[in-house]
N, C-alpha and C. Protein backbone atom coordinates (compact mmCIF):
# COMPACT_ATOMS: atom_id res chain seq x y z
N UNK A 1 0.83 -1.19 0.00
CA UNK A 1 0.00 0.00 0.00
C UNK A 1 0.87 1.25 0.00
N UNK A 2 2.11 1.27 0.80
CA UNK A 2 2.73 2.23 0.98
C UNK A 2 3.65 2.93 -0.22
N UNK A 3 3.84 1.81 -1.11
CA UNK A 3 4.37 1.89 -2.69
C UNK A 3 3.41 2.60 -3.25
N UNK A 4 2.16 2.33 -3.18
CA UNK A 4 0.86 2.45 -4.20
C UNK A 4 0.77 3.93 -3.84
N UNK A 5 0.93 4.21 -2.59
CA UNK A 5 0.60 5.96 -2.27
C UNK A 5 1.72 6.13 -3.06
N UNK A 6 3.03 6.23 -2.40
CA UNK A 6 4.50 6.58 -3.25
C UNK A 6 4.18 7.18 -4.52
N UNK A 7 3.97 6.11 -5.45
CA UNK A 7 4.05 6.30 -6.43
C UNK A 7 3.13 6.76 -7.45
N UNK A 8 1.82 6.76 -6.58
CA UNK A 8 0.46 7.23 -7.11
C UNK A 8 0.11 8.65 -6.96
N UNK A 9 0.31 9.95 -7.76
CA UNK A 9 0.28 11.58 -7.57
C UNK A 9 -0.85 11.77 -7.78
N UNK A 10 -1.97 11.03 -8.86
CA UNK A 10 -3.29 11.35 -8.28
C UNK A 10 -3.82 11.09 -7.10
N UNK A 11 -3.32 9.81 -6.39
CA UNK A 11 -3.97 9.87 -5.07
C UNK A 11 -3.51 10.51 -4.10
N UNK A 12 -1.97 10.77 -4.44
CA UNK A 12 -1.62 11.81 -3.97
C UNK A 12 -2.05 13.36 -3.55
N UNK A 13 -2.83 14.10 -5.26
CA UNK A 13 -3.10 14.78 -4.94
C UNK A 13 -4.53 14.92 -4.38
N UNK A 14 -5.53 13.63 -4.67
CA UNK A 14 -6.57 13.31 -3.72
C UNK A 14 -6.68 13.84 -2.31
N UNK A 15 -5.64 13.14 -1.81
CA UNK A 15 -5.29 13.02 -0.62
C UNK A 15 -5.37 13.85 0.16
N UNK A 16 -4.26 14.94 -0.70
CA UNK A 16 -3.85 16.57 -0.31
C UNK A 16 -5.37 17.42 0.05
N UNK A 17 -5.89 17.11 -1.05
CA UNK A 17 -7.15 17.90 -1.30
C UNK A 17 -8.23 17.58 -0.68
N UNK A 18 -8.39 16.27 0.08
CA UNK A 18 -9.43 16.33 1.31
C UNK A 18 -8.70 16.24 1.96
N UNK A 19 -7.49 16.36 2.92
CA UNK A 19 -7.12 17.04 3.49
C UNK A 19 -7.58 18.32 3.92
N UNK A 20 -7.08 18.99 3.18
CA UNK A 20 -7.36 20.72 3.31
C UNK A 20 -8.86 20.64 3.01
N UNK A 21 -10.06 20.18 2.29
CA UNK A 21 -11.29 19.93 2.76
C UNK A 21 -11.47 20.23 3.75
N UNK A 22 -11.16 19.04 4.50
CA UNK A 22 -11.51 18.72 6.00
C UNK A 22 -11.20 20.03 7.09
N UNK A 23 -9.58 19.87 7.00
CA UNK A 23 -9.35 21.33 7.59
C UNK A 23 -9.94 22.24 7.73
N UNK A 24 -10.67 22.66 6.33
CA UNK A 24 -11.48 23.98 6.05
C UNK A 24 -12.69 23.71 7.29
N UNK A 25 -13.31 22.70 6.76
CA UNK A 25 -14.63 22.22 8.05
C UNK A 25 -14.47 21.77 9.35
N UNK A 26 -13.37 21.66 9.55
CA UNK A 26 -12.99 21.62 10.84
C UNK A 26 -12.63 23.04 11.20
N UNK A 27 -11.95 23.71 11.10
CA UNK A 27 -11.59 25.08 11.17
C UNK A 27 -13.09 26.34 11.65
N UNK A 28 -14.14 26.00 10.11
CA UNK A 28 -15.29 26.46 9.91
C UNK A 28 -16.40 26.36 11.41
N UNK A 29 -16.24 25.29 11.66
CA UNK A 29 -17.27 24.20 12.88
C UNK A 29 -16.62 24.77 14.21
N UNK A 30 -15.61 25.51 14.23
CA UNK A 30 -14.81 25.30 15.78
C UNK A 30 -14.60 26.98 15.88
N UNK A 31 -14.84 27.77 14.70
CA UNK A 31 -14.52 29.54 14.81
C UNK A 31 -15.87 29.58 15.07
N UNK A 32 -15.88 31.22 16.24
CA UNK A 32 -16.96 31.41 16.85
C UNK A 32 -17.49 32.65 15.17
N UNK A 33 -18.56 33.50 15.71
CA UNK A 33 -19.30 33.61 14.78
C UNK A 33 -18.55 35.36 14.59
N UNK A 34 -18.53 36.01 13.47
CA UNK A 34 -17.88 37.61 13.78
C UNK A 34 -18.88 38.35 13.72
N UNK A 35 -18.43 39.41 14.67
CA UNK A 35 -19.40 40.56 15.29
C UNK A 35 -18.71 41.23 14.14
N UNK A 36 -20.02 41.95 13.44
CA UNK A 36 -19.24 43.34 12.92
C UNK A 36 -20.38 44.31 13.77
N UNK A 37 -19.57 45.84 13.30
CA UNK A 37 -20.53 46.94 14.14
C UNK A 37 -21.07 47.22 12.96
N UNK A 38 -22.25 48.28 13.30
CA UNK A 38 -23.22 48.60 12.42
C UNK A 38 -22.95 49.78 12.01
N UNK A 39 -23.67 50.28 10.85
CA UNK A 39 -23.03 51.59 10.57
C UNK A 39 -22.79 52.78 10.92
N UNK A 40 -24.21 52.77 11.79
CA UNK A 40 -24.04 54.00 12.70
C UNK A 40 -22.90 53.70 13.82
N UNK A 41 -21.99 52.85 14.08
CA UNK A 41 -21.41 53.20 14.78
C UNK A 41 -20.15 53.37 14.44
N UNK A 42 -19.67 53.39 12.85
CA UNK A 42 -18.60 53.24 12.05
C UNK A 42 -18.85 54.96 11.69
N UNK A 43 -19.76 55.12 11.73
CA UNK A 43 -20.08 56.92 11.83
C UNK A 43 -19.66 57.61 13.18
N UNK A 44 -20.58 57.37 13.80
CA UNK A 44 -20.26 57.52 14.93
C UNK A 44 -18.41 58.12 15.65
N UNK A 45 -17.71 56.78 15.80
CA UNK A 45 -15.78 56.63 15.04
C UNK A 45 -15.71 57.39 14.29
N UNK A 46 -16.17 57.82 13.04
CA UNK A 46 -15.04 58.73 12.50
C UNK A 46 -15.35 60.14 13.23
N UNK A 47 -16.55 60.16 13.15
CA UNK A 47 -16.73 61.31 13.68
C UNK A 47 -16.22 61.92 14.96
N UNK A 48 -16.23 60.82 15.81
CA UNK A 48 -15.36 60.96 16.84
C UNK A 48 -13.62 61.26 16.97
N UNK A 49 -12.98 60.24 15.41
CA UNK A 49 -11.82 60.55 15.26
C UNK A 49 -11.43 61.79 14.72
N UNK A 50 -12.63 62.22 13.82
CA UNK A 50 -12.39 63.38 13.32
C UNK A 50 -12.24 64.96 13.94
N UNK A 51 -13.25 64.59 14.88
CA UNK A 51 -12.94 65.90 16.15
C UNK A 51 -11.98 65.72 16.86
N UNK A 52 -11.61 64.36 16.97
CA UNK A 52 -9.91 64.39 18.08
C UNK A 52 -9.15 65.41 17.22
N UNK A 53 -9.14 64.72 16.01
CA UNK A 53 -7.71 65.47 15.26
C UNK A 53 -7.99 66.83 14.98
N UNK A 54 -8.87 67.62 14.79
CA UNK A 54 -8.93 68.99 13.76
C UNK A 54 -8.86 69.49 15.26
N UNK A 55 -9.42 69.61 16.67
CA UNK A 55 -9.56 70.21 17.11
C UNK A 55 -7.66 70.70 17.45
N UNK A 56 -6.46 69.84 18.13
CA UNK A 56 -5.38 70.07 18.22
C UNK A 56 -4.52 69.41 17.74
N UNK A 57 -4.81 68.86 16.50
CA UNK A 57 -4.17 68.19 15.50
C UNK A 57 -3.33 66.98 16.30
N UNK A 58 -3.73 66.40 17.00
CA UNK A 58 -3.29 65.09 17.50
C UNK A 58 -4.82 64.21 18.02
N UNK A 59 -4.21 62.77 18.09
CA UNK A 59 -5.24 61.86 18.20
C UNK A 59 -4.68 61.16 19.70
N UNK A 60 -5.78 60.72 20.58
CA UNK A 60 -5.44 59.65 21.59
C UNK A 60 -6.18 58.61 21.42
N UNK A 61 -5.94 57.33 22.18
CA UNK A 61 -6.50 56.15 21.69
C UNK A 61 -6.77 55.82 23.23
N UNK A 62 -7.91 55.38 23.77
CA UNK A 62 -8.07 54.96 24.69
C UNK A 62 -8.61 53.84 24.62
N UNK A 63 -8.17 52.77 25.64
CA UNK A 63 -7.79 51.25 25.68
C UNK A 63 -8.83 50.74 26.65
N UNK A 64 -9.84 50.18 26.39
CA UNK A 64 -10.70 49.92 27.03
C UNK A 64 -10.72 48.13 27.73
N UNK A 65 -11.44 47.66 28.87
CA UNK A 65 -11.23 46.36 28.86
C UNK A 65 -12.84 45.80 28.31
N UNK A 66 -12.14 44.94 27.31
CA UNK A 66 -13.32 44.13 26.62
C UNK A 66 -14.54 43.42 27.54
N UNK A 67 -14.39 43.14 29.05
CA UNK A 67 -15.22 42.53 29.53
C UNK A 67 -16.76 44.03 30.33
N UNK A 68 -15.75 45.18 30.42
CA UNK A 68 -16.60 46.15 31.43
C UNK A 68 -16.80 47.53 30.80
N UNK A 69 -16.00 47.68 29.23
CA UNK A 69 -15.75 48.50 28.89
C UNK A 69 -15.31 49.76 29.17
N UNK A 70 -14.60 49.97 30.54
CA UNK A 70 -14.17 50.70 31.27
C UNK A 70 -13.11 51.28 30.35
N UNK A 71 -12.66 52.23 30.78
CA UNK A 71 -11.47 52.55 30.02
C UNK A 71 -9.92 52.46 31.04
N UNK A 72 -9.27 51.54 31.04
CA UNK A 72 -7.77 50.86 31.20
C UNK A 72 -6.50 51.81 31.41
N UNK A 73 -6.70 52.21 30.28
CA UNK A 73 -4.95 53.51 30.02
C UNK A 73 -5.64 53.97 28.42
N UNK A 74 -4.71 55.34 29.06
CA UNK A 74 -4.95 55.93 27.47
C UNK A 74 -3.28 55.72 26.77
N UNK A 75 -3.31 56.03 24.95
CA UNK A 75 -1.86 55.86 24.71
C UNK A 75 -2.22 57.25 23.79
N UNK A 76 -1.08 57.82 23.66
CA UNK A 76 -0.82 59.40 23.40
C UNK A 76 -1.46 60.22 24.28
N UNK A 77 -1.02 61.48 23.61
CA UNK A 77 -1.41 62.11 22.35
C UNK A 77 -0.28 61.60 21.05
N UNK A 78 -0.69 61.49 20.12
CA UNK A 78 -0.07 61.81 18.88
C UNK A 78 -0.36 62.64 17.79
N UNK A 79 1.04 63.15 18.00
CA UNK A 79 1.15 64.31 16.90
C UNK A 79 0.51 64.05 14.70
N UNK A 80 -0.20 64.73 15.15
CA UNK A 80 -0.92 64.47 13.23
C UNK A 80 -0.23 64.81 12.08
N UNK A 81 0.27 64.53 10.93
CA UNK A 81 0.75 65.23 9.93
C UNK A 81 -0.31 66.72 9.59
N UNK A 82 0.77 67.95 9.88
CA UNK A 82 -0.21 69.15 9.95
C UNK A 82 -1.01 69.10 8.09
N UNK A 83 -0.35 68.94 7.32
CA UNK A 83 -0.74 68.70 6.01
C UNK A 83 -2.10 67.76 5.93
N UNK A 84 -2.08 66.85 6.83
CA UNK A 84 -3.36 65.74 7.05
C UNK A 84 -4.26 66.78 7.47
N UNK A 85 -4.48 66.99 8.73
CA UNK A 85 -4.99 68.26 9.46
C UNK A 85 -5.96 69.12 9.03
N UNK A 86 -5.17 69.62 8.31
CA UNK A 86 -5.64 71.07 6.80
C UNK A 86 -6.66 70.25 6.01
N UNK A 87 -6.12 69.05 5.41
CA UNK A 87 -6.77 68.54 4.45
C UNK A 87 -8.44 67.80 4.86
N UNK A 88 -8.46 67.32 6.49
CA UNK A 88 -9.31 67.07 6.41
C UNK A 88 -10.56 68.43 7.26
N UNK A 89 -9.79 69.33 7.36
CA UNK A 89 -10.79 70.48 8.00
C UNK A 89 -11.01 70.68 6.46
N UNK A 90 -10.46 70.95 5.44
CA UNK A 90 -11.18 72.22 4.45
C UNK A 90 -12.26 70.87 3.84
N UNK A 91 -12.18 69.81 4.16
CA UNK A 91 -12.77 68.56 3.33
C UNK A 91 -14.06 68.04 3.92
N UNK A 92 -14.25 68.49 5.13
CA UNK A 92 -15.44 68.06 5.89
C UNK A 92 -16.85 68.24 5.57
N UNK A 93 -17.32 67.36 5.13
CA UNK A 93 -19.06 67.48 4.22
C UNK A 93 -19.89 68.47 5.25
């Protein structure tokens, strides 16, 4: 039998190929399901990012914990490209 695989590349590539099948459905069966957010809250974010930055041209990111949503530590301020800055104040609908 062990010749017959050897030397056999269609069953070879059989082989390969439910293989990675399987994988896929095993993989598929065992990942939990993805949250996306909704749009209003992808609005919401920019809008929020957008007033961080125009107001003193830097952004902070605050780090929240996933279980209480508390907020953890903040990281910056960071400094904005002033050219970014400009571009999105004169650009704002």
């Amino acid at each position: 039998m062990r010749n017959f695989i050897h030397k056999n590349k269609n069953f070879k590539k059989g082989l390969k190929g439910g293989l990675t099948t399987l994988s896929l459905f095993v993989a598929l069966g065992v990942s939990q399901t993805a949250h996306a957010w909704k749009p209003t809250t992808h609005v919401y974010l920019a809008d929020y990012a957008y007033e961080d930055v125009v107001d003193d041209g830097q952004v902070t990111f605050d780090l929240l914990d996933p279980d209480t949503g508390e907020k953890v530590r903040t990281l910056g301020p960071y400094k904005v490209s002033p050219e970014l800055v400009e571009i999105l104040r004169k650009n704002r609908p």
